[in-house]
Protein backbone atom coordinates (compact mmCIF):
# COMPACT_ATOMS: atom_id res chain seq x y z
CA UNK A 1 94.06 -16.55 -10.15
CA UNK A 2 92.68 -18.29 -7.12
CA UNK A 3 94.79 -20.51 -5.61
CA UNK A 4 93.30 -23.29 -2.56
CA UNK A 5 95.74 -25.11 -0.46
CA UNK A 6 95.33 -28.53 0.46
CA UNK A 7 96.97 -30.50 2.95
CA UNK A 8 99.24 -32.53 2.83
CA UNK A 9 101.39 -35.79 4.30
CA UNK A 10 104.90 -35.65 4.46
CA UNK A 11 108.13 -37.90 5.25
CA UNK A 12 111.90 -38.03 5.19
CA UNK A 13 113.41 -40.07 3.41
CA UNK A 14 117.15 -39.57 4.46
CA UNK A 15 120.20 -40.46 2.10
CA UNK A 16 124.46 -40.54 2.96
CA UNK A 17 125.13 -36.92 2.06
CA UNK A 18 120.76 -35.39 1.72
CA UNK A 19 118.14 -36.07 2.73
CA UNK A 20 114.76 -36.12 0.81
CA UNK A 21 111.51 -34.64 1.36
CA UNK A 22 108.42 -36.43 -0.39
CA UNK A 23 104.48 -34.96 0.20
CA UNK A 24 101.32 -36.64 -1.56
CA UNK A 25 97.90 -35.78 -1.67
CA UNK A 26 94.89 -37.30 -2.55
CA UNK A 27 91.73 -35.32 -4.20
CA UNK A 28 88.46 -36.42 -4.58
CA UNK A 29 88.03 -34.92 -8.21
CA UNK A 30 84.79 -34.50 -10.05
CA UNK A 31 83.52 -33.13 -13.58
CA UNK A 32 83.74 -29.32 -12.37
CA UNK A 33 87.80 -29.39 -12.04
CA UNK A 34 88.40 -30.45 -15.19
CA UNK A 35 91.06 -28.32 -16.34
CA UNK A 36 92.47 -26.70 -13.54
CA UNK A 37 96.40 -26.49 -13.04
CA UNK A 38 98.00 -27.62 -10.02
CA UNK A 39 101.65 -27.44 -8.36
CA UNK A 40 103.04 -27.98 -4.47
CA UNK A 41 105.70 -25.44 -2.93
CA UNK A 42 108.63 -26.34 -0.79
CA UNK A 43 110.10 -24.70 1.88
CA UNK A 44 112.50 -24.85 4.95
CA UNK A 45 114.49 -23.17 7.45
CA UNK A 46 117.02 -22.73 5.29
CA UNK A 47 115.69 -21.58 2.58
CA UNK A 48 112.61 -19.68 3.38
CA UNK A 49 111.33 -18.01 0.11
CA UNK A 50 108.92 -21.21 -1.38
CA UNK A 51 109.75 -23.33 -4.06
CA UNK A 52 107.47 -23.75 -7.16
CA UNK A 53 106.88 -26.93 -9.15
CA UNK A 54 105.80 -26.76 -12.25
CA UNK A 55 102.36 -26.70 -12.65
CA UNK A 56 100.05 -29.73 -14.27
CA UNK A 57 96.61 -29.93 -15.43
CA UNK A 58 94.37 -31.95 -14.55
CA UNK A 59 91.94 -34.02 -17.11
CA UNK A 60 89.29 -35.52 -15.08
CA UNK A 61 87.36 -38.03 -17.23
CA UNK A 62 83.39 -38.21 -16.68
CA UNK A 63 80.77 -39.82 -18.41
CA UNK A 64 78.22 -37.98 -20.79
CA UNK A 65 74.47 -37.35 -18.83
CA UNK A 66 71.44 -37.92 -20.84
CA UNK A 67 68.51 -35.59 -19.83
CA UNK A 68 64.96 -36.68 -19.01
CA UNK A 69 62.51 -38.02 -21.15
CA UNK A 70 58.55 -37.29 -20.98
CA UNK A 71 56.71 -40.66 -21.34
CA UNK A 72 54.51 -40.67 -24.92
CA UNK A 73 50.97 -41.93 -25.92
CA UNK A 74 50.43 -42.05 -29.42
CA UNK A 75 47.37 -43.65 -31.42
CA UNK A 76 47.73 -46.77 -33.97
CA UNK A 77 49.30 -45.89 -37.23
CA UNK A 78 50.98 -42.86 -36.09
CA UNK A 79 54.36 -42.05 -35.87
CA UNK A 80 57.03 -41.91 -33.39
CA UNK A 81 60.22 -39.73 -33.89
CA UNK A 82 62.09 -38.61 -30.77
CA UNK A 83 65.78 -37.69 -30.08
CA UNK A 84 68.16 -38.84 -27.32
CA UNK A 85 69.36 -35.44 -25.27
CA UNK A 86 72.61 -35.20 -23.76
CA UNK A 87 75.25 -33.12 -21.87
CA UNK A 88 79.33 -33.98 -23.65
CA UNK A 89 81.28 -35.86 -21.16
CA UNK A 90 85.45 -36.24 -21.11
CA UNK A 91 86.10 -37.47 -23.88
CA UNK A 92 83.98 -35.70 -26.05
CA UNK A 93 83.47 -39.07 -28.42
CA UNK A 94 79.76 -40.50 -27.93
CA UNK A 95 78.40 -43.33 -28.85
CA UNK A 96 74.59 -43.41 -28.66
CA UNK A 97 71.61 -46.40 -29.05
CA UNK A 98 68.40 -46.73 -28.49
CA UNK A 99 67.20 -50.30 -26.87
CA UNK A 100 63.59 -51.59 -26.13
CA UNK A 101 63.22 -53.74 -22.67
CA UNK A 102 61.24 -56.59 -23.96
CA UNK A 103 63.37 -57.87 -27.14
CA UNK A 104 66.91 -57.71 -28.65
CA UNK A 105 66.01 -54.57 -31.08
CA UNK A 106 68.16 -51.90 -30.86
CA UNK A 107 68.45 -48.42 -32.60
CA UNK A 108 72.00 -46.25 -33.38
CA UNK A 109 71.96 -42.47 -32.97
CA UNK A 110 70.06 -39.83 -31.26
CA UNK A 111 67.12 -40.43 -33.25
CA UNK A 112 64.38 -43.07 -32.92
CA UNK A 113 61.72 -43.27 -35.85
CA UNK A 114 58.96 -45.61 -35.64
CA UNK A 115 56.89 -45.45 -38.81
CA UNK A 116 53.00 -46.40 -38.30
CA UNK A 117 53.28 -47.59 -34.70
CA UNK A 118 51.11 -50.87 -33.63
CA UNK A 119 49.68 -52.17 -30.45
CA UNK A 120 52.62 -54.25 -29.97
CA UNK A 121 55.23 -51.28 -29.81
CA UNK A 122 54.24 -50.42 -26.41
CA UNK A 123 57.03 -50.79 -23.92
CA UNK A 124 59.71 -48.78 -22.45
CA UNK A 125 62.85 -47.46 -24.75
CA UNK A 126 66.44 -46.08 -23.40
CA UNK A 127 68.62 -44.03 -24.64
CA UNK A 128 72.15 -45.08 -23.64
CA UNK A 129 74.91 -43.05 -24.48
CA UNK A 130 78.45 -43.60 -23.25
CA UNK A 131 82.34 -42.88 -24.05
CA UNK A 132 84.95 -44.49 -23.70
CA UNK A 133 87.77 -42.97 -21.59
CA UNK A 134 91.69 -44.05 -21.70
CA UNK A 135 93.20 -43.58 -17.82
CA UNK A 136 96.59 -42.99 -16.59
CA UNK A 137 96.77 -46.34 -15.56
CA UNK A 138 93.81 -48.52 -17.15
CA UNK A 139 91.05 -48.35 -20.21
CA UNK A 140 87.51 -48.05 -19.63
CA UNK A 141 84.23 -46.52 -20.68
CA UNK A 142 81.30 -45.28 -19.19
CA UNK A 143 78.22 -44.17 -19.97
CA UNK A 144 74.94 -42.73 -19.38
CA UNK A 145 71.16 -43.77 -19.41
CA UNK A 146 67.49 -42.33 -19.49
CA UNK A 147 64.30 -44.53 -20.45
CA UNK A 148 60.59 -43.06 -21.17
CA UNK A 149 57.40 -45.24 -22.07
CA UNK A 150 55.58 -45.75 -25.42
CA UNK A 151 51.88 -45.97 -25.32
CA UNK A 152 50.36 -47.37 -28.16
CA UNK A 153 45.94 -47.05 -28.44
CA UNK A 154 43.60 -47.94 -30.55
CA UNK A 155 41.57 -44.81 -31.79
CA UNK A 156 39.15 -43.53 -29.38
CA UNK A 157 36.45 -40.80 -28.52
CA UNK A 158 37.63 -38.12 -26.76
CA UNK A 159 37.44 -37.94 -22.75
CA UNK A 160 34.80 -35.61 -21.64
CA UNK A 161 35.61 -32.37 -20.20
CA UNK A 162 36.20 -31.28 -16.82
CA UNK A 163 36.30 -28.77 -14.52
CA UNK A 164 33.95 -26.83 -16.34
CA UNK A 165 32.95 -23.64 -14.39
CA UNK A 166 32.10 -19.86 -14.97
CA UNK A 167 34.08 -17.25 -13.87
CA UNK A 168 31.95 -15.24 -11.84
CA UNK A 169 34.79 -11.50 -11.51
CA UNK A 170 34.59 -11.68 -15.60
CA UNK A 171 31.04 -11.77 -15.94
CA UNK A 172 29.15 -8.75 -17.74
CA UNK A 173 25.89 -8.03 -17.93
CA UNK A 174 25.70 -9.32 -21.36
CA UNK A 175 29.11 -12.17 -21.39
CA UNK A 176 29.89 -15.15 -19.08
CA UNK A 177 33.45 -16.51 -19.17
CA UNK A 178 33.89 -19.72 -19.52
CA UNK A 179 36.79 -22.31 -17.93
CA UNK A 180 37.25 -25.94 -18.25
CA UNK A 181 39.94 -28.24 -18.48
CA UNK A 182 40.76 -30.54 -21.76
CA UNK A 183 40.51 -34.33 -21.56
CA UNK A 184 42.14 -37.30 -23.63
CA UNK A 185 41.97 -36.34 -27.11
CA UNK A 186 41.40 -40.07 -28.08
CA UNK A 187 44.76 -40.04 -30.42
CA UNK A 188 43.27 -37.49 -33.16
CA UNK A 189 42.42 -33.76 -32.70
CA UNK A 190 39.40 -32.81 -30.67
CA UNK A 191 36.62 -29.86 -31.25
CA UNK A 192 34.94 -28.43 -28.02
CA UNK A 193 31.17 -28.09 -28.16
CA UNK A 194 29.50 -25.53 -25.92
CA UNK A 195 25.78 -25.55 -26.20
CA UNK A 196 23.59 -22.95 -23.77
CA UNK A 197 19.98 -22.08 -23.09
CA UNK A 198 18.37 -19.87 -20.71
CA UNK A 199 17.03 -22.01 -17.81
CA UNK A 200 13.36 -21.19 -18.84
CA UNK A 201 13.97 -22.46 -22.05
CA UNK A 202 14.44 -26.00 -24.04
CA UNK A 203 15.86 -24.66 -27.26
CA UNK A 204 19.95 -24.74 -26.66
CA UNK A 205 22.47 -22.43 -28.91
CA UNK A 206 25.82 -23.78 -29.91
CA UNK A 207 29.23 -22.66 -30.17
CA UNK A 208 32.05 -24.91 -31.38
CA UNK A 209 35.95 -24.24 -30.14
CA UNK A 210 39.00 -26.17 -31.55
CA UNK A 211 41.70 -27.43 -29.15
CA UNK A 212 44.75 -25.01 -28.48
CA UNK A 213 46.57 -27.56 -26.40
CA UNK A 214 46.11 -25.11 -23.27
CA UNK A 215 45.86 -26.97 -20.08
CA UNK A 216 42.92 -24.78 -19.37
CA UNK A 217 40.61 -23.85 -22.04
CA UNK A 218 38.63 -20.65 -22.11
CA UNK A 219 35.88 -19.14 -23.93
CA UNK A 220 33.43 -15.90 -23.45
CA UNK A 221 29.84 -16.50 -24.73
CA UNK A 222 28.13 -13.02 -25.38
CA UNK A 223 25.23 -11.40 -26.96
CA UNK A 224 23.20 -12.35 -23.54
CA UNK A 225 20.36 -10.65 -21.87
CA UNK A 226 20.96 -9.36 -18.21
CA UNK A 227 20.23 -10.90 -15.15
CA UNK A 228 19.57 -14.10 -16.91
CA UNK A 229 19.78 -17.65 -15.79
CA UNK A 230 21.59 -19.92 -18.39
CA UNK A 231 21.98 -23.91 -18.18
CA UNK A 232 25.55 -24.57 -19.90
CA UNK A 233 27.25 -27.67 -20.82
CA UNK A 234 30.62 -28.61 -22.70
CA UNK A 235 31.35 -31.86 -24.58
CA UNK A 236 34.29 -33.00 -26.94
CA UNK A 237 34.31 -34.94 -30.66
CA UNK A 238 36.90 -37.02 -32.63
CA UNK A 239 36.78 -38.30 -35.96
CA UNK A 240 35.74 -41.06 -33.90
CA UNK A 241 32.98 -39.84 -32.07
CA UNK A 242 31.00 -37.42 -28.79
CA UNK A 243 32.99 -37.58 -25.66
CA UNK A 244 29.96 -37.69 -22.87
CA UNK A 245 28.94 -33.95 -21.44
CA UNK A 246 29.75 -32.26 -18.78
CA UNK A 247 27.25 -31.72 -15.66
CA UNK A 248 25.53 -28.63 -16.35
CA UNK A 249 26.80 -25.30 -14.91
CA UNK A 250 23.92 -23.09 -14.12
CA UNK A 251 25.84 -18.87 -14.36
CA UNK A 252 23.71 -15.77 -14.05
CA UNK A 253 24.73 -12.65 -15.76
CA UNK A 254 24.96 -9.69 -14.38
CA UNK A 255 22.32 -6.93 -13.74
CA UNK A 256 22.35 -3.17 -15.23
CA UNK A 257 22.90 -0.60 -12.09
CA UNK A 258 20.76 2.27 -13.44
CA UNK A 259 18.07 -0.17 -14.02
CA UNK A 260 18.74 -1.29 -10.00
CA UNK A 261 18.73 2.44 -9.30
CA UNK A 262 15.62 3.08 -10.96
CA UNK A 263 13.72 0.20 -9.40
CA UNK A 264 14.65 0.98 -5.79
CA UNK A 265 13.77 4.38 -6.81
CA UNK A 266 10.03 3.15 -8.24
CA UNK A 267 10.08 1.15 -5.17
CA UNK A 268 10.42 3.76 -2.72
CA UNK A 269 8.18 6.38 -4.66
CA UNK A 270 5.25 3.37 -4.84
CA UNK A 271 5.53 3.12 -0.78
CA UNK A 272 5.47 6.76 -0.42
CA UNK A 273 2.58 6.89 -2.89
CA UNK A 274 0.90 4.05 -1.27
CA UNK A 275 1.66 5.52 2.34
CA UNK A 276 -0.47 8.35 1.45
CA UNK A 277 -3.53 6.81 0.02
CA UNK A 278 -3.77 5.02 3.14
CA UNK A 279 -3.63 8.15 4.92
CA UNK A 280 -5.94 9.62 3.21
CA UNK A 281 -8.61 6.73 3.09
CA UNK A 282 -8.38 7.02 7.33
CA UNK A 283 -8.58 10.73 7.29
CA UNK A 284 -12.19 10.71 5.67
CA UNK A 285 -13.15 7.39 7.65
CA UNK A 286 -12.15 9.38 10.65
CA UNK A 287 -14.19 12.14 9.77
CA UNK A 288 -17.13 10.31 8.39
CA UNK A 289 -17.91 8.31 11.56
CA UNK A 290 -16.54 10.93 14.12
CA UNK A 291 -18.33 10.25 17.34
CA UNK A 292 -17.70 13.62 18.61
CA UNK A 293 -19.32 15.48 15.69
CA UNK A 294 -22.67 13.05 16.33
CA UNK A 295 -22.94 13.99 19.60
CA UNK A 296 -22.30 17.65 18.80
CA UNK A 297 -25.29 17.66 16.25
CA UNK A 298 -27.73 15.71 18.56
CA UNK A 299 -27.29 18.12 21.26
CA UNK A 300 -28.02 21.04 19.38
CA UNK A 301 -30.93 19.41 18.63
CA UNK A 302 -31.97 18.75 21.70
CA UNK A 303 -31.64 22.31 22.52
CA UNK A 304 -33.41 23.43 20.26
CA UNK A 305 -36.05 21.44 21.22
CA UNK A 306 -35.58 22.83 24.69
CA UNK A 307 -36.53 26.41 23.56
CA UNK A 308 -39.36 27.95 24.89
CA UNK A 309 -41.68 28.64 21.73
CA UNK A 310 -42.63 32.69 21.34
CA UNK A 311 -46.45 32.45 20.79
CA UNK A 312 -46.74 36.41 20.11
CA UNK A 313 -43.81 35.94 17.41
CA UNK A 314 -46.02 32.90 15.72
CA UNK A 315 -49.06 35.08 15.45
CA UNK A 316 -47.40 38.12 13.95
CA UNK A 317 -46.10 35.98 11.13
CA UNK A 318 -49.34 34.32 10.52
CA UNK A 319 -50.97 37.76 10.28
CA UNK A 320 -48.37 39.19 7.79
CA UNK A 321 -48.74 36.28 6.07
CA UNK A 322 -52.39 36.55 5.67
CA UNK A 323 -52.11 40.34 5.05
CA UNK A 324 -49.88 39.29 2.14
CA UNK A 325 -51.96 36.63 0.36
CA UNK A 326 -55.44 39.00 0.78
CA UNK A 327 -53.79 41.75 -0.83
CA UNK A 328 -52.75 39.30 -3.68
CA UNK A 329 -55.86 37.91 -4.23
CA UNK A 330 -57.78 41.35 -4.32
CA UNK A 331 -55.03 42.57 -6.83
CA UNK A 332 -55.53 39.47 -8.90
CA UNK A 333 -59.68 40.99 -9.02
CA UNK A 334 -58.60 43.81 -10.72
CA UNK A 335 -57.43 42.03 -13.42
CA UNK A 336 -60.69 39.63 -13.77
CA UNK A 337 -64.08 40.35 -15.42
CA UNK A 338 -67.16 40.32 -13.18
CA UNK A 339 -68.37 37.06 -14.73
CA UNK A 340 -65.65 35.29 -14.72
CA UNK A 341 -65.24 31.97 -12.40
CA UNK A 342 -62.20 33.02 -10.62
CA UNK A 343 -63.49 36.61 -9.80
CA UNK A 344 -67.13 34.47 -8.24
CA UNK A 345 -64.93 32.48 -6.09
CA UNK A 346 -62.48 35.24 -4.99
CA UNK A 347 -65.34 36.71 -3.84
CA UNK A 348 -66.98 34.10 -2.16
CA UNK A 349 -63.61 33.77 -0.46
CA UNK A 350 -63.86 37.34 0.66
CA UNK A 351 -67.16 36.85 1.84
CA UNK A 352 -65.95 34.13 4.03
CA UNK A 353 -63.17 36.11 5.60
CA UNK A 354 -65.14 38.81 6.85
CA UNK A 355 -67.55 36.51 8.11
CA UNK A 356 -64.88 34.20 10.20
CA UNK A 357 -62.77 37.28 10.77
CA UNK A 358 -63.76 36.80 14.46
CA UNK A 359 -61.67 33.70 15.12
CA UNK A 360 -58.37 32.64 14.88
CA UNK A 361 -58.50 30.09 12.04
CA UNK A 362 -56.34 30.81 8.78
CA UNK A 363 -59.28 33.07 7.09
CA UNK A 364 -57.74 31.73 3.13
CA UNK A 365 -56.79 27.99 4.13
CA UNK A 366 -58.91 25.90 1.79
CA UNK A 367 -58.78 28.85 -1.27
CA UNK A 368 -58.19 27.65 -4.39
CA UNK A 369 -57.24 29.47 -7.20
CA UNK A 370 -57.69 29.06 -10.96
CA UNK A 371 -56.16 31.28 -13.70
CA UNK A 372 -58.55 31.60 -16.51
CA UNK A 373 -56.52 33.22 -19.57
């Protein structure tokens, strides 16, 4: 056992054949030495090996301690029932009542029922509990106390919600996660309303979520399209009525990634695409209006123009040619009857030639000819 030494005062106190030796000591006790022993030890020069007392107990008396209270609001006709909560003290004996601060009534036992509260039970209520305790010396008690508040309304509608807000890390392409914090119930249970639209629409969807007592409510709408706008608002009822809504939270869900991929990927092929028509378009614009080919064609033009003309050349083609078209025409009189009009004016024709064979005109120029079947 541990043992802890105190100090002590000491006198003599001396006598005709002994003297006496007296010590006392005063402790400041409290609740958590209840029940320890104590004794004091003597020794002197003499006698140098201690000397025990016997040992005493201590019973330190302390009063009972009554643990908090959470205030209460309640609505009309409802009822109260809450108990008084307490550590023992020394002695163990309690006696406990309930009191109200603004009149004389008063309540025995760890229990106070109020049947069909009213209005006029508002106030503040302790819970008193005490014991009485018998000292060495004297009587007394003692006692504890702890108080909480009674609120008493009249039925209500329900406060509106707040707080209300998406959560933007939980959010799927198809979901949006909802948050929002619970108001005043109004005294009876509440129902929370969500109602949604996209922000393109006017028609709203609805979605109705009782009241868990959380502190913060939560709820997942899903079945949405991607990368959608959507107006939300959330409101509260009571058998006694709407609560007012909340300002509208506008929360986007999310878009697909392979349908990102594939756009940047139509996006890039449509510039490449588009790149190249361009291209194209200035390649044959280019070559339509070159100025270099223009001025390549005039001047072989003008070079040929430039030539010296090759008179002997020009006459040896006009007299093949008119060797070719006599021997034509005198073929074409074997094939015609003497009395025929085309073999009269093929011959006139021949006539002619021989005649004007001395200059240098085209002999056959003004011939025509007629096929007579």
């Amino acid at each position: 056992m541990n043992e802890t030494k105190y100090p002590t005062s000491s006198f003599i106190d001396k006598h005709e054949d002994f003297g006496v030796t007296e010590s006392r000591i005063t402790l400041a006790l409290s609740r958590q030495q209840n029940g320890t022993q104590i004794f004091c030890e003597a020794s002197n020069t003499v006698n140098t090996s201690p000397i025990r007392s016997s040992e005493k107990i201590l019973n330190v008396l302390y009063p009972p301690t009554v643990l908090h209270m959470n205030n209460v609001t309640l609505i009309e006709d409802s009822t109260l029932d809450i108990n008084c909560t307490y550590t023992l003290g020394n002695p163990t004996e309690m006696t406990v009542q309930w009191t109200r601060d603004i009149d004389s009534r008063t309540w025995n036992g760890t229990q106070l029922l109020i049947s069909k509260v009213s209005l006029e039970d508002t106030g503040t209520y302790q819970c008193r509990v005490l014991n009485f305790m018998q000292l060495t010396d004297d009587h007394e008690y003692d006692f504890d106390m702890k108080a909480f508040y009674l609120q008493v309304n009249a039925p209500s509608v329900p406060d509106s919600p707040s707080e209300v807000r998406y959560v933007a890390d939980h959010t799927t392409t198809s979901s949006i996660h909802l948050e929002w914090k619970p108001g005043y119930d109004g005294g009876t249970p509440q129902t929370f309303h969500i109602k949604y639209k996209t922000s393109s629409s006017n028609t709203w969807s609805y979605v109705n979520i009782d009241d868990t007592g959380e502190d913060v409510m939560q709820y997942i709408l899903t079945g949405l399209s991607e990368k959608t706008h959507f107006d939300i608002v959330v409101y509260a009822s009571n058998k006694m009525g709407t609560s007012t809504e909340s300002s509208i939270v506008i929360a986007m869900t999310k878009g697909n990634e392979s349908s990102n991929i594939s756009s940047i990927i139509g996006v890039v092929v449509g510039g490449i695409l588009g790149a190249t028509i361009i291209v194209v378009v200035l390649v044959l614009i280019i070559h339509r209006y070159n100025p270099f080919k223009e001025c390549k064609t005039k001047d072989k033009d003008a070079e040929q123009r430039d030539t010296p003309v090759n008179t002997n050349t020009i006459n040896e083609d006009r007299t093949y040619y008119n060797e070719n078209i006599v021997t034509a025409e005198y073929g074409m009189l074997n094939h015609v009857t003497s009395d025929s009009a085309t073999y009269t004016a093929l011959q006139t024709t021949e006539n002619n030639q021989t005649s004007g064979s001395q200059s240098n005109e085209k002999p056959y120029e003004n011939l025509e000819m007629q096929v007579v079947n």
